[in-house]
PDB file of N, CA and C in Angstrom:
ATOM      1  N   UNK A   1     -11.192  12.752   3.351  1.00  0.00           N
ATOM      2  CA  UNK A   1     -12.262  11.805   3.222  1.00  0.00           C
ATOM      3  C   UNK A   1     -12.812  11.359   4.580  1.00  0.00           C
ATOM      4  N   UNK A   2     -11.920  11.434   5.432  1.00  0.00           N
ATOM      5  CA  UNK A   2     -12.092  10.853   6.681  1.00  0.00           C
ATOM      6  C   UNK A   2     -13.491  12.059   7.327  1.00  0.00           C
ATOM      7  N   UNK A   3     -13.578  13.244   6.830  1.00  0.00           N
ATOM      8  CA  UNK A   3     -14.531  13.932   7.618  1.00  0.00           C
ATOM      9  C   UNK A   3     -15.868  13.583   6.659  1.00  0.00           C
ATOM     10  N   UNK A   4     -16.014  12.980   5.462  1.00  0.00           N
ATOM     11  CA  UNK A   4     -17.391  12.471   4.952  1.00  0.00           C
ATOM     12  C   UNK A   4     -17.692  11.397   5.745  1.00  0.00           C
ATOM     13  N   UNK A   5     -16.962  10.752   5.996  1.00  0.00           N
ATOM     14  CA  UNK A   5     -17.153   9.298   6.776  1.00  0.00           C
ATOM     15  C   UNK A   5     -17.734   9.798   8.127  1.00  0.00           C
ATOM     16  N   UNK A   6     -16.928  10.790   8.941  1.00  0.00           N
ATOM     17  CA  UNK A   6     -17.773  11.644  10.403  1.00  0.00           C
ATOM     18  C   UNK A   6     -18.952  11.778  10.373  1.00  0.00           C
ATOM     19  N   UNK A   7     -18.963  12.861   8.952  1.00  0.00           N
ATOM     20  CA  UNK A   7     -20.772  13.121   8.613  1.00  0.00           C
ATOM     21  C   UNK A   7     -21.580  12.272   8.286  1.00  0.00           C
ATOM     22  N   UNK A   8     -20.960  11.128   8.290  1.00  0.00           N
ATOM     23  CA  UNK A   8     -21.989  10.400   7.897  1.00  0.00           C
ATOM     24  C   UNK A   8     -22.235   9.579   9.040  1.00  0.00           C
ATOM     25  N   UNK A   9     -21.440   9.968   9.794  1.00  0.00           N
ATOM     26  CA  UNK A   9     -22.363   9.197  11.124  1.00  0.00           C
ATOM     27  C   UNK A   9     -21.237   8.024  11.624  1.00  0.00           C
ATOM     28  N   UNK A  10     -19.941   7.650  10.759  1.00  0.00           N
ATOM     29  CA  UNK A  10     -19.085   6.691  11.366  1.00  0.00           C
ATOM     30  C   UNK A  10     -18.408   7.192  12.396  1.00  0.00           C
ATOM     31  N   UNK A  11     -18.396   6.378  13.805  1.00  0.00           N
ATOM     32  CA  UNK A  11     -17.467   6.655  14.265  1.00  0.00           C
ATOM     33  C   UNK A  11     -16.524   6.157  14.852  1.00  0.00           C
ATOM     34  N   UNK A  12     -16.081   4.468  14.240  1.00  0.00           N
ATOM     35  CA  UNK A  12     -15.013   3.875  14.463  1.00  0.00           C
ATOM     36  C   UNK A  12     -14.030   4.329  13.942  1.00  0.00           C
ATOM     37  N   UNK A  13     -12.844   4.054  14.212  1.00  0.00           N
ATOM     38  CA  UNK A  13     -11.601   4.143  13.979  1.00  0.00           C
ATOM     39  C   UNK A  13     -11.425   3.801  12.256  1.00  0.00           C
ATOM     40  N   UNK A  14     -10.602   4.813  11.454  1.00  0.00           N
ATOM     41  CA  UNK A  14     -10.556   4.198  10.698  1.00  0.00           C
ATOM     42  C   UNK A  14      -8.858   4.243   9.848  1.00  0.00           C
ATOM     43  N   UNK A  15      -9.101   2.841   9.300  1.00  0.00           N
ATOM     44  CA  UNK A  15      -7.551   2.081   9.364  1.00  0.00           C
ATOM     45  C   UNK A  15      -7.159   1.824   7.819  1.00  0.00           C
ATOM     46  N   UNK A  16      -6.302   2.471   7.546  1.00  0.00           N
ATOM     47  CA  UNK A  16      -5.966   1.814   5.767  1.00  0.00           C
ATOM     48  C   UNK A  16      -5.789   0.238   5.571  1.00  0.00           C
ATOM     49  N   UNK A  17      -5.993   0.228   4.653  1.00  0.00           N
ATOM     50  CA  UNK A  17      -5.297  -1.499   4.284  1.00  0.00           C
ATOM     51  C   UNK A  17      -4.262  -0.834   3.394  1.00  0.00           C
ATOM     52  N   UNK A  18      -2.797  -1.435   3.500  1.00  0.00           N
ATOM     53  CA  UNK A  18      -2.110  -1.422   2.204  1.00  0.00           C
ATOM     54  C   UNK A  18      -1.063  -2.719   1.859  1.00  0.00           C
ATOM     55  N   UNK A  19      -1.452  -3.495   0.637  1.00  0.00           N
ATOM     56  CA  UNK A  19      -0.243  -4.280   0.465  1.00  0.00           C
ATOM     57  C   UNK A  19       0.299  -3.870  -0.723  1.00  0.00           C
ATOM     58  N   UNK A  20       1.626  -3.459  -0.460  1.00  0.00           N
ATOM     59  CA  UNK A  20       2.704  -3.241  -1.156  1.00  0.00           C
ATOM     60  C   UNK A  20       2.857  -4.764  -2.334  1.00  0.00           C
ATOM     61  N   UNK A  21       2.983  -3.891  -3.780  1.00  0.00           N
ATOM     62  CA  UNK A  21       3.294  -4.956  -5.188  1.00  0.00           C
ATOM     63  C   UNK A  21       4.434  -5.307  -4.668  1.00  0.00           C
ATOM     64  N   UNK A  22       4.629  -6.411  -4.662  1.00  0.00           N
ATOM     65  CA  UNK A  22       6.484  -7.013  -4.746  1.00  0.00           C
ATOM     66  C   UNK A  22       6.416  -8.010  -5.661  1.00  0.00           C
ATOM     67  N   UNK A  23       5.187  -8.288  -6.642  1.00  0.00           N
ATOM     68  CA  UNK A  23       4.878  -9.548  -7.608  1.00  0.00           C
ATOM     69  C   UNK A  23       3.777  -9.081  -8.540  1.00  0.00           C
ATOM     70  N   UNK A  24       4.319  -8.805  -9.803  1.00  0.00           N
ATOM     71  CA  UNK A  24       3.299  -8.383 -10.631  1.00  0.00           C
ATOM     72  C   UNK A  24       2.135  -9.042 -11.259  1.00  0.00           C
ATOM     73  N   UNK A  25       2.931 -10.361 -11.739  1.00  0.00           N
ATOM     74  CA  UNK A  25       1.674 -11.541 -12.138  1.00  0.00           C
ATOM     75  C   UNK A  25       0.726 -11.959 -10.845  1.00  0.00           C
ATOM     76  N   UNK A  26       1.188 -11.880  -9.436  1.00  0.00           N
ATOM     77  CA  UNK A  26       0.288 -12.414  -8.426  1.00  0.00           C
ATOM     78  C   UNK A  26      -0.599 -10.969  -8.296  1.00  0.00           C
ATOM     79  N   UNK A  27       0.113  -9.759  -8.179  1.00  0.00           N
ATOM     80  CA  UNK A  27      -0.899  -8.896  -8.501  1.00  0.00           C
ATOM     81  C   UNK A  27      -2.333  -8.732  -9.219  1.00  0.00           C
ATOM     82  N   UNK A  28      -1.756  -9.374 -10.559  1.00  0.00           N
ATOM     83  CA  UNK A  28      -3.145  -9.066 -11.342  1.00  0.00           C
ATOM     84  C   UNK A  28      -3.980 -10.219 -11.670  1.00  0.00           C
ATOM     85  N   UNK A  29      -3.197 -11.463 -10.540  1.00  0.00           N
ATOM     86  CA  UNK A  29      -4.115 -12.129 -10.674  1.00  0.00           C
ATOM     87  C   UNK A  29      -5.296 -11.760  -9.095  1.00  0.00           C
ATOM     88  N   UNK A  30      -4.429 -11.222  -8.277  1.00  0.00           N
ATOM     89  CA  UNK A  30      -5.860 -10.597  -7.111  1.00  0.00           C
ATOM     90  C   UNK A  30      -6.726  -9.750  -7.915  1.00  0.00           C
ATOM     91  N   UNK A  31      -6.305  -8.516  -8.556  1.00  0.00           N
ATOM     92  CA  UNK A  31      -7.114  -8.046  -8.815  1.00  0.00           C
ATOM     93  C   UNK A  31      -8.256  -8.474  -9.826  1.00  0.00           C
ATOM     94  N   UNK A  32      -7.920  -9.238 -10.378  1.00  0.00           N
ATOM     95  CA  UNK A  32      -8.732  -9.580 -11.462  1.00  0.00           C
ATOM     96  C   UNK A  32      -9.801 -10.871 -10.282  1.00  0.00           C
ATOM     97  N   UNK A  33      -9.598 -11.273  -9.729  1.00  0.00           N
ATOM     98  CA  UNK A  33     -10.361 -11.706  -8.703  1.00  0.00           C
ATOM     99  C   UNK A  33     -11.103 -11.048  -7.666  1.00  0.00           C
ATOM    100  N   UNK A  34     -11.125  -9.891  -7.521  1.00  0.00           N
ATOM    101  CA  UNK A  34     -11.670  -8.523  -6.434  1.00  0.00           C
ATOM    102  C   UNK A  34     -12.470  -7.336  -7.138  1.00  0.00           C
ATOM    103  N   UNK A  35     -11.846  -7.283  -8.802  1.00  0.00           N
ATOM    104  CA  UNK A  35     -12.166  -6.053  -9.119  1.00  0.00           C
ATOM    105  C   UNK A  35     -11.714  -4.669  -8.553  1.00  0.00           C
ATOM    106  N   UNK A  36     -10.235  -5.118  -7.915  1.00  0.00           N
ATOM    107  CA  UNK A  36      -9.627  -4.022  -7.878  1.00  0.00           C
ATOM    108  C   UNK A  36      -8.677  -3.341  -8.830  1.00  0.00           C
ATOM    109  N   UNK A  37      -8.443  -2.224  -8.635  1.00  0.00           N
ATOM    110  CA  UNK A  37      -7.658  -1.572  -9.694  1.00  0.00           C
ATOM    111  C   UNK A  37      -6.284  -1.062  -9.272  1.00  0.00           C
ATOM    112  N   UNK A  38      -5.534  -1.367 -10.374  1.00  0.00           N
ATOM    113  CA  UNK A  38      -4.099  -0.310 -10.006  1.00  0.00           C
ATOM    114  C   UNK A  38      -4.179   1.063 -10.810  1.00  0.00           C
ATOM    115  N   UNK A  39      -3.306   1.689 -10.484  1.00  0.00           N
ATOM    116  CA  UNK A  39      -3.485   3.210 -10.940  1.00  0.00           C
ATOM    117  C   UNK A  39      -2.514   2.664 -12.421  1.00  0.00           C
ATOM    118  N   UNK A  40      -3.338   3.204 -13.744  1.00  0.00           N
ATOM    119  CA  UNK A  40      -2.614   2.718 -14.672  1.00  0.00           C
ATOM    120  C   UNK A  40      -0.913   3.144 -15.090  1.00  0.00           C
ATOM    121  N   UNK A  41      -0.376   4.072 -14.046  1.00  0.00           N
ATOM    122  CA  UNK A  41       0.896   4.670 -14.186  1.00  0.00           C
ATOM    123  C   UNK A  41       1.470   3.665 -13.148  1.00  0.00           C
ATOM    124  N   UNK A  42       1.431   3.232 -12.104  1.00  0.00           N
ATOM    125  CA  UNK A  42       2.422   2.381 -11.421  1.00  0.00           C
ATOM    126  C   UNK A  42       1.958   1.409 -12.088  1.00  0.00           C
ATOM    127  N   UNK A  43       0.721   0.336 -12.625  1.00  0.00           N
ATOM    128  CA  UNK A  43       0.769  -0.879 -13.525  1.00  0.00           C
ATOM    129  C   UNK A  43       2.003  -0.667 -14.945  1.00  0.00           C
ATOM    130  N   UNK A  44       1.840   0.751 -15.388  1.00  0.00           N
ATOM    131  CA  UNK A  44       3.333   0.554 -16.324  1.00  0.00           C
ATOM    132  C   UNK A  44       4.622   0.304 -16.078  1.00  0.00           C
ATOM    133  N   UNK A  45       4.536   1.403 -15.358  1.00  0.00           N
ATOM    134  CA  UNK A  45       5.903   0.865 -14.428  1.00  0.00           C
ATOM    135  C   UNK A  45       5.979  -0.041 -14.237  1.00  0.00           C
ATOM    136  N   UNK A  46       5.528  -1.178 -13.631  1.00  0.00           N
ATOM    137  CA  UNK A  46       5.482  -2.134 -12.718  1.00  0.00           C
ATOM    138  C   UNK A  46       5.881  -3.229 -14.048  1.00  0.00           C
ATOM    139  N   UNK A  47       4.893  -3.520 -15.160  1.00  0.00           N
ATOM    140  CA  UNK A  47       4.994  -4.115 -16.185  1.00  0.00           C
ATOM    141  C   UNK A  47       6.533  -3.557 -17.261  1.00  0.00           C
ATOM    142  N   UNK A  48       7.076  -2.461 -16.992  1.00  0.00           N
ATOM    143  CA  UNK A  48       8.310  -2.396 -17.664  1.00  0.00           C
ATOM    144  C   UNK A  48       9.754  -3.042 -16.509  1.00  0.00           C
ATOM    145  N   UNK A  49       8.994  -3.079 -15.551  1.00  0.00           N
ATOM    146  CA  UNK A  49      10.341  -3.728 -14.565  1.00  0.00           C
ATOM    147  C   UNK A  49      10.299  -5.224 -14.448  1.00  0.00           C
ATOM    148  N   UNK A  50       9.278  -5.730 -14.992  1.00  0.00           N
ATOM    149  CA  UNK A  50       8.273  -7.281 -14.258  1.00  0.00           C
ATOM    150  C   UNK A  50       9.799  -8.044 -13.844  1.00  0.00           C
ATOM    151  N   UNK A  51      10.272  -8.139 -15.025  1.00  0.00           N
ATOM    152  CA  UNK A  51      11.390  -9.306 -15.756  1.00  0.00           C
ATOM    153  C   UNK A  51      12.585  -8.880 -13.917  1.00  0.00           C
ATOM    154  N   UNK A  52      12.513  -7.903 -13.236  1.00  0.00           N
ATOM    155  CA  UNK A  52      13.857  -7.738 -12.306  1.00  0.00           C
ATOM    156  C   UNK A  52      12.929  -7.736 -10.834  1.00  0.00           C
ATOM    157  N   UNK A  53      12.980  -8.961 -10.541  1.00  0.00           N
ATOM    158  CA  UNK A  53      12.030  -8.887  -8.591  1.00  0.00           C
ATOM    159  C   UNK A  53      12.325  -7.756  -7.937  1.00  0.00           C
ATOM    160  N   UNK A  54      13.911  -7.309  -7.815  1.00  0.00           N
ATOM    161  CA  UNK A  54      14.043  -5.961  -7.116  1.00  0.00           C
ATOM    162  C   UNK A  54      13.896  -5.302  -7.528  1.00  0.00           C
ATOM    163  N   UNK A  55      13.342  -5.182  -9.090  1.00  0.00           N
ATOM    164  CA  UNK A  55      13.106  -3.248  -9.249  1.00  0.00           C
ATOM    165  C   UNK A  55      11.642  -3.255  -9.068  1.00  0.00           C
ATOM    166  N   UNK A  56      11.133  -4.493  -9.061  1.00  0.00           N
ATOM    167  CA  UNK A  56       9.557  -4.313  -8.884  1.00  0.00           C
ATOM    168  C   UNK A  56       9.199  -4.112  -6.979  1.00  0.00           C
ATOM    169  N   UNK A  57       9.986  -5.017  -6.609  1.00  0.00           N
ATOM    170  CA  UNK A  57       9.789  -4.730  -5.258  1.00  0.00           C
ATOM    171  C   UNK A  57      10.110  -3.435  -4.623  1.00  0.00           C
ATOM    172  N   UNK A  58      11.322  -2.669  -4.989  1.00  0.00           N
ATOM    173  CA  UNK A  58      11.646  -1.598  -5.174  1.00  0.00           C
ATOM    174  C   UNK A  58      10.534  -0.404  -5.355  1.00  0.00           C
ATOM    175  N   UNK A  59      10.128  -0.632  -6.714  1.00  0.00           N
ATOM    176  CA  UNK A  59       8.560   0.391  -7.126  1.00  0.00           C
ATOM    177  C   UNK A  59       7.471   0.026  -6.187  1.00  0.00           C
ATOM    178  N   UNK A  60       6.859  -1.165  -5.740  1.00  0.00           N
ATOM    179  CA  UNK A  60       6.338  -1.415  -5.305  1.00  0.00           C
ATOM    180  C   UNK A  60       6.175  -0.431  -3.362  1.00  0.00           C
ATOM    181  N   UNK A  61       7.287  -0.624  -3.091  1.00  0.00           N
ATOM    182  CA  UNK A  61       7.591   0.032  -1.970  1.00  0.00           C
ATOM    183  C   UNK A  61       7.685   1.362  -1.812  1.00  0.00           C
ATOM    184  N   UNK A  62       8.376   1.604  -2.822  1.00  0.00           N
ATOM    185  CA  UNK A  62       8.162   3.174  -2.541  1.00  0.00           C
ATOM    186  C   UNK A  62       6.578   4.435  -2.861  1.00  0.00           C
ATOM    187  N   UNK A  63       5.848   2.981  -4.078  1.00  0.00           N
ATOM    188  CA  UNK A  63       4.268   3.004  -4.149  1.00  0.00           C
ATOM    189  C   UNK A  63       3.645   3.075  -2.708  1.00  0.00           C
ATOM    190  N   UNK A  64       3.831   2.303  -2.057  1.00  0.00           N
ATOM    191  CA  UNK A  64       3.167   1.968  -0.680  1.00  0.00           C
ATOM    192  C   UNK A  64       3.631   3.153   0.695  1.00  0.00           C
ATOM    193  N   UNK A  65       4.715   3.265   0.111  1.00  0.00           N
ATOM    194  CA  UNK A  65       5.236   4.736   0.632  1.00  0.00           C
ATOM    195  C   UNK A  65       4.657   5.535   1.069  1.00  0.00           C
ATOM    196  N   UNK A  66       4.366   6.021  -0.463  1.00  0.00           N
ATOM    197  CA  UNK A  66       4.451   7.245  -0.687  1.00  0.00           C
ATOM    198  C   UNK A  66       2.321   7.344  -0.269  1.00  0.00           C
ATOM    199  N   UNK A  67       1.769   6.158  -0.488  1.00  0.00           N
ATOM    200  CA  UNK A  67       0.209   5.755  -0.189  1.00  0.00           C
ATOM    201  C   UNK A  67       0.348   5.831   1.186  1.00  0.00           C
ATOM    202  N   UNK A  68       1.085   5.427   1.851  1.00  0.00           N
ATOM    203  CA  UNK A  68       0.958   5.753   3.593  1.00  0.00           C
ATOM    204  C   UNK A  68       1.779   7.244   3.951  1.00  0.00           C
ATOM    205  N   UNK A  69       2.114   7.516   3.665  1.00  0.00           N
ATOM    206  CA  UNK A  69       2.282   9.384   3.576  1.00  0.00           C
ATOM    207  C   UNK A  69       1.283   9.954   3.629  1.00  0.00           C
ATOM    208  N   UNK A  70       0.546  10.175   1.971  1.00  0.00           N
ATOM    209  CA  UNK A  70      -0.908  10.555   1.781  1.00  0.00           C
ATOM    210  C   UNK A  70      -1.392  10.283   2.769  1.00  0.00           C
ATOM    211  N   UNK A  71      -1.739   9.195   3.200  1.00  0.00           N
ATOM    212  CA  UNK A  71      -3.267   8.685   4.342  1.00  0.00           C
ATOM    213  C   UNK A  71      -3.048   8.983   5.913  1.00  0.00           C
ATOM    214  N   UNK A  72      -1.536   9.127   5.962  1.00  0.00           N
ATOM    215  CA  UNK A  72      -1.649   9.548   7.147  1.00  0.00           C
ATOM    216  C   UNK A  72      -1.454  11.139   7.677  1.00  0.00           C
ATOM    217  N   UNK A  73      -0.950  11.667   6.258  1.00  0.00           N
ATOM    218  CA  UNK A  73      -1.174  13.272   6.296  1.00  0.00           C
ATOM    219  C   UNK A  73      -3.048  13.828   6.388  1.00  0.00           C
ATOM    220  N   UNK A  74      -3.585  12.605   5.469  1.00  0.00           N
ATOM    221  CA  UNK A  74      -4.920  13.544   5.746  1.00  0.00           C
ATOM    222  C   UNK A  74      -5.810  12.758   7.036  1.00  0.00           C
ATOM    223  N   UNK A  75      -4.989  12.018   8.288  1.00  0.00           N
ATOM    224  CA  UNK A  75      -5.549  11.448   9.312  1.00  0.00           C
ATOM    225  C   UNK A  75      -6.358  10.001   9.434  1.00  0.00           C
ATOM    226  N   UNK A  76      -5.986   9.128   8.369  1.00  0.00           N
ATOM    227  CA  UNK A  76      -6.326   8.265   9.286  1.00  0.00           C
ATOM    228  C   UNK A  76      -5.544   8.006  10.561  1.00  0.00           C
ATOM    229  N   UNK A  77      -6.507   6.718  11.086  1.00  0.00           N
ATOM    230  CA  UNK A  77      -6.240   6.301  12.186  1.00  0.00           C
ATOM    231  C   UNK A  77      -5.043   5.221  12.015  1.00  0.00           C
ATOM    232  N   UNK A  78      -4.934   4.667  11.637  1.00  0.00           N
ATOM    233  CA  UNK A  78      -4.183   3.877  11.324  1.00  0.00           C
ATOM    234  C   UNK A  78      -3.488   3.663   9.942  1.00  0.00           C
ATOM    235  N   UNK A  79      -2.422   2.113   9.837  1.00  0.00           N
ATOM    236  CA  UNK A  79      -2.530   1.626   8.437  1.00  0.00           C
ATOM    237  C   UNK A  79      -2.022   0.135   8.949  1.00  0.00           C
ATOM    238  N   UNK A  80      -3.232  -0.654   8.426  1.00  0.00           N
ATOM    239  CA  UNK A  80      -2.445  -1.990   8.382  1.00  0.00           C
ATOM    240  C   UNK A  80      -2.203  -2.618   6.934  1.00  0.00           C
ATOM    241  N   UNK A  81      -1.289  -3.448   7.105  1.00  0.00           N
ATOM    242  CA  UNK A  81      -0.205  -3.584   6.067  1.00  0.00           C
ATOM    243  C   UNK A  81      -0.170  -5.490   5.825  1.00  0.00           C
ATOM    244  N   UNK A  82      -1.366  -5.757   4.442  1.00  0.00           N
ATOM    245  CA  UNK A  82      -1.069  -7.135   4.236  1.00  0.00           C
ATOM    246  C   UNK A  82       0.679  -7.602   3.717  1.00  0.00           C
ATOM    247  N   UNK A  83       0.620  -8.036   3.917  1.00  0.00           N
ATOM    248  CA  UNK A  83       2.322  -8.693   4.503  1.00  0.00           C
ATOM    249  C   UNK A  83       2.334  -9.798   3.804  1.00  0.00           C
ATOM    250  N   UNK A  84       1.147 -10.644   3.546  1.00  0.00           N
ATOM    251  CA  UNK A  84       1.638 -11.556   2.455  1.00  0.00           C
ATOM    252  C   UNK A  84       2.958 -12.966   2.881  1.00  0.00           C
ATOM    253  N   UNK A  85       2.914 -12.744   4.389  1.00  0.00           N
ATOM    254  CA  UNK A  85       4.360 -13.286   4.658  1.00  0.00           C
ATOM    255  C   UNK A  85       5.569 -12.801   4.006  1.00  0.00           C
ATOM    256  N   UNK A  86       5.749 -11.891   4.022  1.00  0.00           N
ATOM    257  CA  UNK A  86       7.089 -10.887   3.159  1.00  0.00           C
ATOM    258  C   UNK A  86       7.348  -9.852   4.123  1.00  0.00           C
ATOM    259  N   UNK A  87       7.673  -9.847   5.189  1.00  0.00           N
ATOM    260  CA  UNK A  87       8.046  -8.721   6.075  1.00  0.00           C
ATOM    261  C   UNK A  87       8.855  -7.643   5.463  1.00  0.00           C
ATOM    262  N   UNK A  88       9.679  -8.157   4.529  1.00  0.00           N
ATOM    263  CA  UNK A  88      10.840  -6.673   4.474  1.00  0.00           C
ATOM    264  C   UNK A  88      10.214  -5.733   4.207  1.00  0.00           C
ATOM    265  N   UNK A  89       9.045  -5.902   3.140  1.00  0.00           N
ATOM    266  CA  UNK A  89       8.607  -4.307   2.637  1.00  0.00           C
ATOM    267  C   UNK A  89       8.143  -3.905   3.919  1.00  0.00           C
ATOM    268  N   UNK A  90       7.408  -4.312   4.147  1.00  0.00           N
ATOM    269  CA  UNK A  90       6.842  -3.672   5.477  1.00  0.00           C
ATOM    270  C   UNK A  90       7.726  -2.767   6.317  1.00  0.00           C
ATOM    271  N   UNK A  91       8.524  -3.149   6.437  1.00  0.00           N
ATOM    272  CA  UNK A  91       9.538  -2.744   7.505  1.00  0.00           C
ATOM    273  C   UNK A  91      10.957  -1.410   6.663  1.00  0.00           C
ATOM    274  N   UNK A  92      10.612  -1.633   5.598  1.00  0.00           N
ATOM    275  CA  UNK A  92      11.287  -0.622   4.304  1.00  0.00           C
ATOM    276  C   UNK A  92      10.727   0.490   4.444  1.00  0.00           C
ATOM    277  N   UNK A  93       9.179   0.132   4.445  1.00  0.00           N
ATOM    278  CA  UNK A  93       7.743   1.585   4.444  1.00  0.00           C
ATOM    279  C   UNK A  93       8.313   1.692   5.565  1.00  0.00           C
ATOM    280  N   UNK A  94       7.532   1.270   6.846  1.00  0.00           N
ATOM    281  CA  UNK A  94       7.948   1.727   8.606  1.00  0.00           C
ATOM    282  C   UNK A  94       9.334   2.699   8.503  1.00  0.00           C
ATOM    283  N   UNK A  95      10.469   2.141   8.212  1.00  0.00           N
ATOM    284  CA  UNK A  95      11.753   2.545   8.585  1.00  0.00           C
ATOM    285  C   UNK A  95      11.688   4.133   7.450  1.00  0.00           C
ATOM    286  N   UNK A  96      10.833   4.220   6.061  1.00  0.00           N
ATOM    287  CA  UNK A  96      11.492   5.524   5.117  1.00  0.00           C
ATOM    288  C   UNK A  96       9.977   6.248   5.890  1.00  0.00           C
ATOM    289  N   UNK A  97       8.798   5.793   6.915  1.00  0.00           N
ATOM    290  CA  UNK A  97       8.082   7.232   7.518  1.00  0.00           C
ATOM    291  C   UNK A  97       8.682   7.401   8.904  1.00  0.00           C
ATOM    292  N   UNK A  98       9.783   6.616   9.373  1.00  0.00           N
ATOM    293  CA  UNK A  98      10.304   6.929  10.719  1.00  0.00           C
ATOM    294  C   UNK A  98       9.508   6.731  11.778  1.00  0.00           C
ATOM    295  N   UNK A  99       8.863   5.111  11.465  1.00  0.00           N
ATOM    296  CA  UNK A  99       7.742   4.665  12.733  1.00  0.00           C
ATOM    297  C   UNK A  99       8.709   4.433  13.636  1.00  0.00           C
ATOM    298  N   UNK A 100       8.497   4.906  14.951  1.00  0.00           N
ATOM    299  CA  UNK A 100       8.997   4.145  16.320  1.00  0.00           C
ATOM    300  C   UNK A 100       8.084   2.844  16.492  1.00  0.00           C
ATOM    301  N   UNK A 101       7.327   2.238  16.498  1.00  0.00           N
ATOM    302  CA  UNK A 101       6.145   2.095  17.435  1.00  0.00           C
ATOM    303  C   UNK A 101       5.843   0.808  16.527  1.00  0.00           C
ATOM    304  N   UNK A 102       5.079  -0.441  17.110  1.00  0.00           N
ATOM    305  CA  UNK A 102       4.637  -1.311  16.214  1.00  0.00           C
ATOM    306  C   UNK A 102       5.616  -2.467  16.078  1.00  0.00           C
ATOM    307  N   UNK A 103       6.933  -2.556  16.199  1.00  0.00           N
ATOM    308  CA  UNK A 103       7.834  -3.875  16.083  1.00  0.00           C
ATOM    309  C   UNK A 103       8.310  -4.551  17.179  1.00  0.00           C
TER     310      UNK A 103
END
């Protein structure tokens, strides 16, 4: 995607946003305030774990994962990471892509 964005003439840097689910009800209450969407296979998931914080935080993380893998295999420039004041995930993602850099 990053080379439609070239052709089209961008040429800042460009940086993911990702915040990792670790809260399902605060989830859908952003989205339902943004009009953003979850992919309806991690919202199941997510809604069959709600009731256990760590298995959601758990899914949640390895969601965000596996989303900063993707984005940085096909080149972005970056990824910054709303944090929410919740550092661990953050640092769960960093530590399972083997960031040096950034802490």
């Amino acid at each position: 995607m990053k080379k439609y964005a070239r052709a089209a003439g961008i040429r800042v840097p460009i940086i993911a946003g990702i915040m990792p689910i670790l809260n399902v009800s605060q989830i859908k209450r952003f989205i339902s305030m943004c009009g953003a969407k979850i992919p309806h296979r991690l919202l199941t998931k997510l809604e069959r774990v709600e009731s256990d914080p760590e298995a959601v935080h758990n899914a949640g993380v390895e969601y965000a994962t596996m989303q900063c893998r993707d984005l940085l295999f096909n080149g972005v420039d970056g990824v910054h990471f709303y944090t929410l004041n919740k550092s661990k995930a953050t640092v769960q993602i960093c530590k399972s892509l083997d960031v040096k850099h950034g802490f």
